[in-house]
N, C-alpha and C. Protein backbone atom coordinates (compact mmCIF):
# COMPACT_ATOMS: atom_id res chain seq x y z
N UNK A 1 -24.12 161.38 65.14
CA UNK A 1 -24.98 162.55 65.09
C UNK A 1 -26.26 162.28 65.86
N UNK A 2 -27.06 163.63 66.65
CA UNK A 2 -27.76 163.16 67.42
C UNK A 2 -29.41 163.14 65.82
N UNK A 3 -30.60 162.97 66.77
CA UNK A 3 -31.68 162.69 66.15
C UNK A 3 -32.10 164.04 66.12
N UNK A 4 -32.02 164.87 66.76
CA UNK A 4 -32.05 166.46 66.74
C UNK A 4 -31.30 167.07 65.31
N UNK A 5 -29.90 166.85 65.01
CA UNK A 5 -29.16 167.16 64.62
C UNK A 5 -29.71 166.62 62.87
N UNK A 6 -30.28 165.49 62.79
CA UNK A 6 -30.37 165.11 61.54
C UNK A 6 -31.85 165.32 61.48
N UNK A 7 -32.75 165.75 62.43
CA UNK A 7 -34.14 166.24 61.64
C UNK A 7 -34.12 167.68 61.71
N UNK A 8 -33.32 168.66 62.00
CA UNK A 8 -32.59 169.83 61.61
C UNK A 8 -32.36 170.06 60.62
N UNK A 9 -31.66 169.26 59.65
CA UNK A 9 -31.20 169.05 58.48
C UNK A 9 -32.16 168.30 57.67
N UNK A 10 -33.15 167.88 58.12
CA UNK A 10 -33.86 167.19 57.04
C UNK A 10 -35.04 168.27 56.33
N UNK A 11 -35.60 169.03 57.65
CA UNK A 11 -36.22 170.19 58.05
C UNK A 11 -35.65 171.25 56.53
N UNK A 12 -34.08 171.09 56.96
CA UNK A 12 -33.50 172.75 56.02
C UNK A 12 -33.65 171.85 54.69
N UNK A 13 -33.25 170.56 54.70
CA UNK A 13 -33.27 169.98 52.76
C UNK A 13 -34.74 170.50 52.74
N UNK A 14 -35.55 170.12 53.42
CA UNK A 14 -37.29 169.98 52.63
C UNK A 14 -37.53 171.61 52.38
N UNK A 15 -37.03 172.48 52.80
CA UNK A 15 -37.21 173.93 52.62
C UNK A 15 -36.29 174.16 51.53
N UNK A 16 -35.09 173.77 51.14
CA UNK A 16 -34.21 174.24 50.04
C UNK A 16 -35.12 173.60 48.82
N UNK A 17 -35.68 172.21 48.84
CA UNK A 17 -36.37 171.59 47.53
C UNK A 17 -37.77 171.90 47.55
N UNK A 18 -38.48 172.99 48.64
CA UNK A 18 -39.53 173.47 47.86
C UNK A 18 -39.00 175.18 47.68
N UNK A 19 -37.71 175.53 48.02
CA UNK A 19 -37.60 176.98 47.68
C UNK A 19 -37.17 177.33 45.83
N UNK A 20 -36.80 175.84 45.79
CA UNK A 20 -36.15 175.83 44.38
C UNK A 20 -37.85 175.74 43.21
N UNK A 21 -39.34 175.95 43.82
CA UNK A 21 -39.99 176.42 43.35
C UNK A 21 -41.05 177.09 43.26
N UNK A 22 -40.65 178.17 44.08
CA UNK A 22 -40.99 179.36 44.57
C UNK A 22 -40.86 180.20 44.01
N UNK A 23 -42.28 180.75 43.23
CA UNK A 23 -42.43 181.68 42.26
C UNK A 23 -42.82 183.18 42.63
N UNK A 24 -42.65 183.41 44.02
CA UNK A 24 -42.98 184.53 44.71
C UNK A 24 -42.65 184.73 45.43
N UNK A 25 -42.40 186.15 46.57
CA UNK A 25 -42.19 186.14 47.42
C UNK A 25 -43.26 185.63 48.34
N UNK A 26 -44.29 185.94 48.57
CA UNK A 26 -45.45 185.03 49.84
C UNK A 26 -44.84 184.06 49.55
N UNK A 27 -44.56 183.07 48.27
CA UNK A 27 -44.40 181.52 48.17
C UNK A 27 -42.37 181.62 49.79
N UNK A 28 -41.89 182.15 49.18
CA UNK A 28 -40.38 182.02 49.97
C UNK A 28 -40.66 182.08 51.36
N UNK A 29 -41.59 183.63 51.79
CA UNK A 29 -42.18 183.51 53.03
C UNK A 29 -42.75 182.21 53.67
N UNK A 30 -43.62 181.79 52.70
CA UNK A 30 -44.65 180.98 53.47
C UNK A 30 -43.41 179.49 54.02
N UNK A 31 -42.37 179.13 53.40
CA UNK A 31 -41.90 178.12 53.51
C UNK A 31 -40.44 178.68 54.32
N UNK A 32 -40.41 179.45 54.61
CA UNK A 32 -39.66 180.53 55.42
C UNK A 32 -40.15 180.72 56.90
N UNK A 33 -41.56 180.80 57.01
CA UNK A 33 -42.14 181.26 58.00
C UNK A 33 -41.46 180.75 59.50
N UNK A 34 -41.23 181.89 60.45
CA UNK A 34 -40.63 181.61 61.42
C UNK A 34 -41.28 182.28 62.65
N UNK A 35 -43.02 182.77 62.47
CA UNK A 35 -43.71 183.18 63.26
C UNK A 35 -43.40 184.41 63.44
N UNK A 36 -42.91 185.72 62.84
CA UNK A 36 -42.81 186.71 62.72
C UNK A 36 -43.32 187.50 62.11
N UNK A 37 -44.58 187.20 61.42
CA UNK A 37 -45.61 187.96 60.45
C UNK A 37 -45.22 187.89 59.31
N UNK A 38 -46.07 188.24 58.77
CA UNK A 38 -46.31 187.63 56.98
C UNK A 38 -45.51 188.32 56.10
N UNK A 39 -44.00 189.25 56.55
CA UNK A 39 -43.54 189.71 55.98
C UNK A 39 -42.05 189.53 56.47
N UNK A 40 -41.57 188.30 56.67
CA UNK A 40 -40.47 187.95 57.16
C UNK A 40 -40.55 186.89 57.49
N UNK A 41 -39.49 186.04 57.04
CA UNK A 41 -38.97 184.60 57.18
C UNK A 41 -37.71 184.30 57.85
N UNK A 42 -37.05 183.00 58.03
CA UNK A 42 -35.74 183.06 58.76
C UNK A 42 -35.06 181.67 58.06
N UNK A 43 -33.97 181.73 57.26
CA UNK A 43 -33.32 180.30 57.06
C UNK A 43 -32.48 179.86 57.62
N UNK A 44 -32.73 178.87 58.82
CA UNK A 44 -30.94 178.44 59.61
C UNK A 44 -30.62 177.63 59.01
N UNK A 45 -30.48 176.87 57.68
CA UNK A 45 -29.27 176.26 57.31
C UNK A 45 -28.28 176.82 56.48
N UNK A 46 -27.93 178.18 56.44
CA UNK A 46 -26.64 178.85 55.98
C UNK A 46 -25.28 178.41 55.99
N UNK A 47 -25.10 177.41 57.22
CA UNK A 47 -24.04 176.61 56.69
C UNK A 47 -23.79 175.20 56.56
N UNK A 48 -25.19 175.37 55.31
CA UNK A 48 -25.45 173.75 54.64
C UNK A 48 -25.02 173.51 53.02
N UNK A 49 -24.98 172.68 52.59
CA UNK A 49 -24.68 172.71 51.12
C UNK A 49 -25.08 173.66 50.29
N UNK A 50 -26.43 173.94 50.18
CA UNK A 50 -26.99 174.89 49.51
C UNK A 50 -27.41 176.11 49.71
N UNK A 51 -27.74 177.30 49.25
CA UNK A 51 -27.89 178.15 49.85
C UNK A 51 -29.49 178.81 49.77
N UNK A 52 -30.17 179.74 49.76
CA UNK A 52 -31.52 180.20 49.52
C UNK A 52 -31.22 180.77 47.93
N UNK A 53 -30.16 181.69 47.87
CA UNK A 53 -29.97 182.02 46.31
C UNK A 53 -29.66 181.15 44.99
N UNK A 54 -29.06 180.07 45.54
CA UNK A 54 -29.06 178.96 44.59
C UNK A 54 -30.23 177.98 44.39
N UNK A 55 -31.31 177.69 45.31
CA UNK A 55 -32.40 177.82 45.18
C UNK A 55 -33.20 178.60 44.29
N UNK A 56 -33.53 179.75 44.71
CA UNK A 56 -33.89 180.41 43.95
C UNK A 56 -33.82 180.67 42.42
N UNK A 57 -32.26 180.74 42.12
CA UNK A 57 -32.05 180.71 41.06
C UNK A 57 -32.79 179.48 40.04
N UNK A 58 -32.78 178.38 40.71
CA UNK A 58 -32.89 177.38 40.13
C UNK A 58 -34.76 177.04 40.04
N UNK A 59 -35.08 178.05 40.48
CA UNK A 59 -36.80 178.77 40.54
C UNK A 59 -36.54 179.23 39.81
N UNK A 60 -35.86 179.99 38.80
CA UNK A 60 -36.13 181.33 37.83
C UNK A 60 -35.87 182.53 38.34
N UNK A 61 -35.93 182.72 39.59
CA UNK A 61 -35.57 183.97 40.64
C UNK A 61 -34.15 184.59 40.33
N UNK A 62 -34.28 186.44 39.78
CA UNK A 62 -32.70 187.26 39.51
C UNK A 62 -32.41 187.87 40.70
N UNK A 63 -30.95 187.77 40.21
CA UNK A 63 -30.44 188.61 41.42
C UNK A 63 -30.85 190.22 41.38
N UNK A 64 -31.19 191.00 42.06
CA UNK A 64 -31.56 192.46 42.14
C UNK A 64 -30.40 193.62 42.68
N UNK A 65 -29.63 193.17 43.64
CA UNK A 65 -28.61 193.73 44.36
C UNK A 65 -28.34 192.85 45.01
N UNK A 66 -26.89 193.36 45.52
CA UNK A 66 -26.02 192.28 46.57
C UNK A 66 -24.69 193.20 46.99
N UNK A 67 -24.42 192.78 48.18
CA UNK A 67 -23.67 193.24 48.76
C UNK A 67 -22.60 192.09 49.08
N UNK A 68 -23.23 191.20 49.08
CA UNK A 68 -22.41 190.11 49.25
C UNK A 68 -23.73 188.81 49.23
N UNK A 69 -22.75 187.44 49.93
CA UNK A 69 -23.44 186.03 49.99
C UNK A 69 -24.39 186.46 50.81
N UNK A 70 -24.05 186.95 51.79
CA UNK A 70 -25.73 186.95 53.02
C UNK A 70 -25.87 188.40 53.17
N UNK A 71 -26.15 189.24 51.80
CA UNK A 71 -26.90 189.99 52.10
C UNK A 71 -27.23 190.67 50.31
N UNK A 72 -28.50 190.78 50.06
CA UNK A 72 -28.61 190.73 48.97
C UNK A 72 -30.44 190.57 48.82
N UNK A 73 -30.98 191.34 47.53
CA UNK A 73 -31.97 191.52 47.07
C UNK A 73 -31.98 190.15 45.84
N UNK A 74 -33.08 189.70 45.93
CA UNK A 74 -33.51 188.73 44.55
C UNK A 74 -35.35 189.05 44.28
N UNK A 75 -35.45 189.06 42.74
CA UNK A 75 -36.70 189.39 42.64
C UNK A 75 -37.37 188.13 41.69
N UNK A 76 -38.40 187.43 41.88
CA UNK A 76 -38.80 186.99 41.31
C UNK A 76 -39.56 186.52 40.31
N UNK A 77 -39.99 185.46 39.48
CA UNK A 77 -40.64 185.44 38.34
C UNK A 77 -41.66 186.28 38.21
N UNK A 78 -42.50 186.59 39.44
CA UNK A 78 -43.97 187.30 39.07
C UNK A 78 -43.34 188.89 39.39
N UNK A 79 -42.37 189.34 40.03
CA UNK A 79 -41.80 190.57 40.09
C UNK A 79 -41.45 191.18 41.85
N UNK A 80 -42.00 190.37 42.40
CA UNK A 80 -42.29 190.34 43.85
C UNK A 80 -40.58 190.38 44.01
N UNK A 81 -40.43 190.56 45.66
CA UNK A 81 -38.60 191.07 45.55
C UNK A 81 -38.34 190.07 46.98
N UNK A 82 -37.57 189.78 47.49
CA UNK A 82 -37.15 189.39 48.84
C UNK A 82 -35.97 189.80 49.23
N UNK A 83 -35.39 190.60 50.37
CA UNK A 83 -34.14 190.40 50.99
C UNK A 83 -33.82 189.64 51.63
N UNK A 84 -32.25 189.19 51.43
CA UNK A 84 -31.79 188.19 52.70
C UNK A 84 -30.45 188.72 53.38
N UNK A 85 -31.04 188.82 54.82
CA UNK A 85 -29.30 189.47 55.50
C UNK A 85 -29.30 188.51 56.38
N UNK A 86 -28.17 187.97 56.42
CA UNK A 86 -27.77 187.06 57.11
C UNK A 86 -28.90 186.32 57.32
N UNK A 87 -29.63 185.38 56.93
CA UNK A 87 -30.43 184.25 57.47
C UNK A 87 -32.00 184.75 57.16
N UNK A 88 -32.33 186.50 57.85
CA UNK A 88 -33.36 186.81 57.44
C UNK A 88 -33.98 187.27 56.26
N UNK A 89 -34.85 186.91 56.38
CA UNK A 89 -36.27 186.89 55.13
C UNK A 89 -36.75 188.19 55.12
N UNK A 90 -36.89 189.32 54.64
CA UNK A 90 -37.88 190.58 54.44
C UNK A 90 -38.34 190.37 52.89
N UNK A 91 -39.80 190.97 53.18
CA UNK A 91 -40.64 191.36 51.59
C UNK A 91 -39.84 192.46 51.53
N UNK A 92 -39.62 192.22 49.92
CA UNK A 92 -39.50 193.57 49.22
C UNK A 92 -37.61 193.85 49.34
N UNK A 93 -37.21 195.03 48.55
CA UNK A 93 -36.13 195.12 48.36
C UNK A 93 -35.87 196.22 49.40
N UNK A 94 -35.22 195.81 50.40
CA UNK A 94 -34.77 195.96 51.43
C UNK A 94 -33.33 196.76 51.74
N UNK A 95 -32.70 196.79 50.37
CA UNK A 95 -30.99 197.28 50.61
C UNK A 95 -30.87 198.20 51.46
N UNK A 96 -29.78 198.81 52.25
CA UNK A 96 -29.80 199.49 52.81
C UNK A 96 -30.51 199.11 54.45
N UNK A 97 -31.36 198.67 54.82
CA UNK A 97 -31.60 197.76 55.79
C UNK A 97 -32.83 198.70 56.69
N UNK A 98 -33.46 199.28 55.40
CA UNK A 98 -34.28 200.33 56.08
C UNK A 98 -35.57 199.71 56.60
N UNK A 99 -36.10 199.59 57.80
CA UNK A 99 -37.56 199.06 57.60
C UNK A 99 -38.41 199.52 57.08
N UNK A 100 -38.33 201.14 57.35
CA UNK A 100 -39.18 201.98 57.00
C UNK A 100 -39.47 202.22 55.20
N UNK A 101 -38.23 201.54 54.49
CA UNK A 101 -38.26 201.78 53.17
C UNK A 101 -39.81 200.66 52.90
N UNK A 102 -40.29 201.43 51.85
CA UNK A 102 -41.32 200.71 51.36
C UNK A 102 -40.80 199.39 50.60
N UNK A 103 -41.40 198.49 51.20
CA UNK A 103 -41.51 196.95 50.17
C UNK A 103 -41.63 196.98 48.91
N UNK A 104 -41.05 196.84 47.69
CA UNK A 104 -41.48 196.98 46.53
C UNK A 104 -42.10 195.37 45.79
C-alpha cells in the first residue's frame, strides 16, 4: 500500500473516532469540513469499516428518516439534524434533497 493510501485512511479513522462524539450538528460539520461553507461537510471513507451512522449512533445521535445506507436524516442529542446522501454532509433535515427546504 502506498503512503498516500494509508494516511487516507488514517485521516477517515481520526474523523470516525471524533464523530462517535459529536453532539451536534456544527460538531459533525466542523470535523466534516470540506471547504464548502459552514453548512456542509463531505465523508470519503464510505467504503471503510465504519460508517458516519454508526458513529453517530454510538454519540447518542437517532435516526430521523432514511431512505436507505447513504441517504438518510439523523438528529442529534441537542436536536440539531444532519443529512447524508451519498458521502455529503447538509445541516438540517434535508429529505427529499431540497436545498431550498429550510434546515431544521
Amino acid at each position: 500500500m502506498s503512503d498516500t493510501h494509508n494516511t487516507f485512511w488514517a485521516a477517515i479513522e481520526e474523523q470516525i473516532r471524533e464523530l462517535r462524539s459529536a453532539q451536534t450538528a456544527d460538531d459533525v460539520l466542523r470535523i466534516l469540513d470540506n471547504g464548502q461553507g459552514p453548512d456542509r461537510g463531505f465523508f470519503g471513507g464510505s467504503g471503510g469499516d465504519e460508517s458516519v451512522a454508526d458513529a453517530l449512533y454510538a454519540a447518542g445521535w437517532e435516526l430521523a428518516w432514511a431512505e436507505s445506507s447513504i441517504y438518510y436524516t439523523m438528529r442529534a442529542p441537542d436536536g440539531s439534524m444532519i443529512t447524508y446522501i451519498e458521502g455529503d454532509i447538509q445541516r438540517g433535515d434535508r429529505h427529499g434533497n431540497n436545498p431550498a427546504q429550510p434546515a431544521n
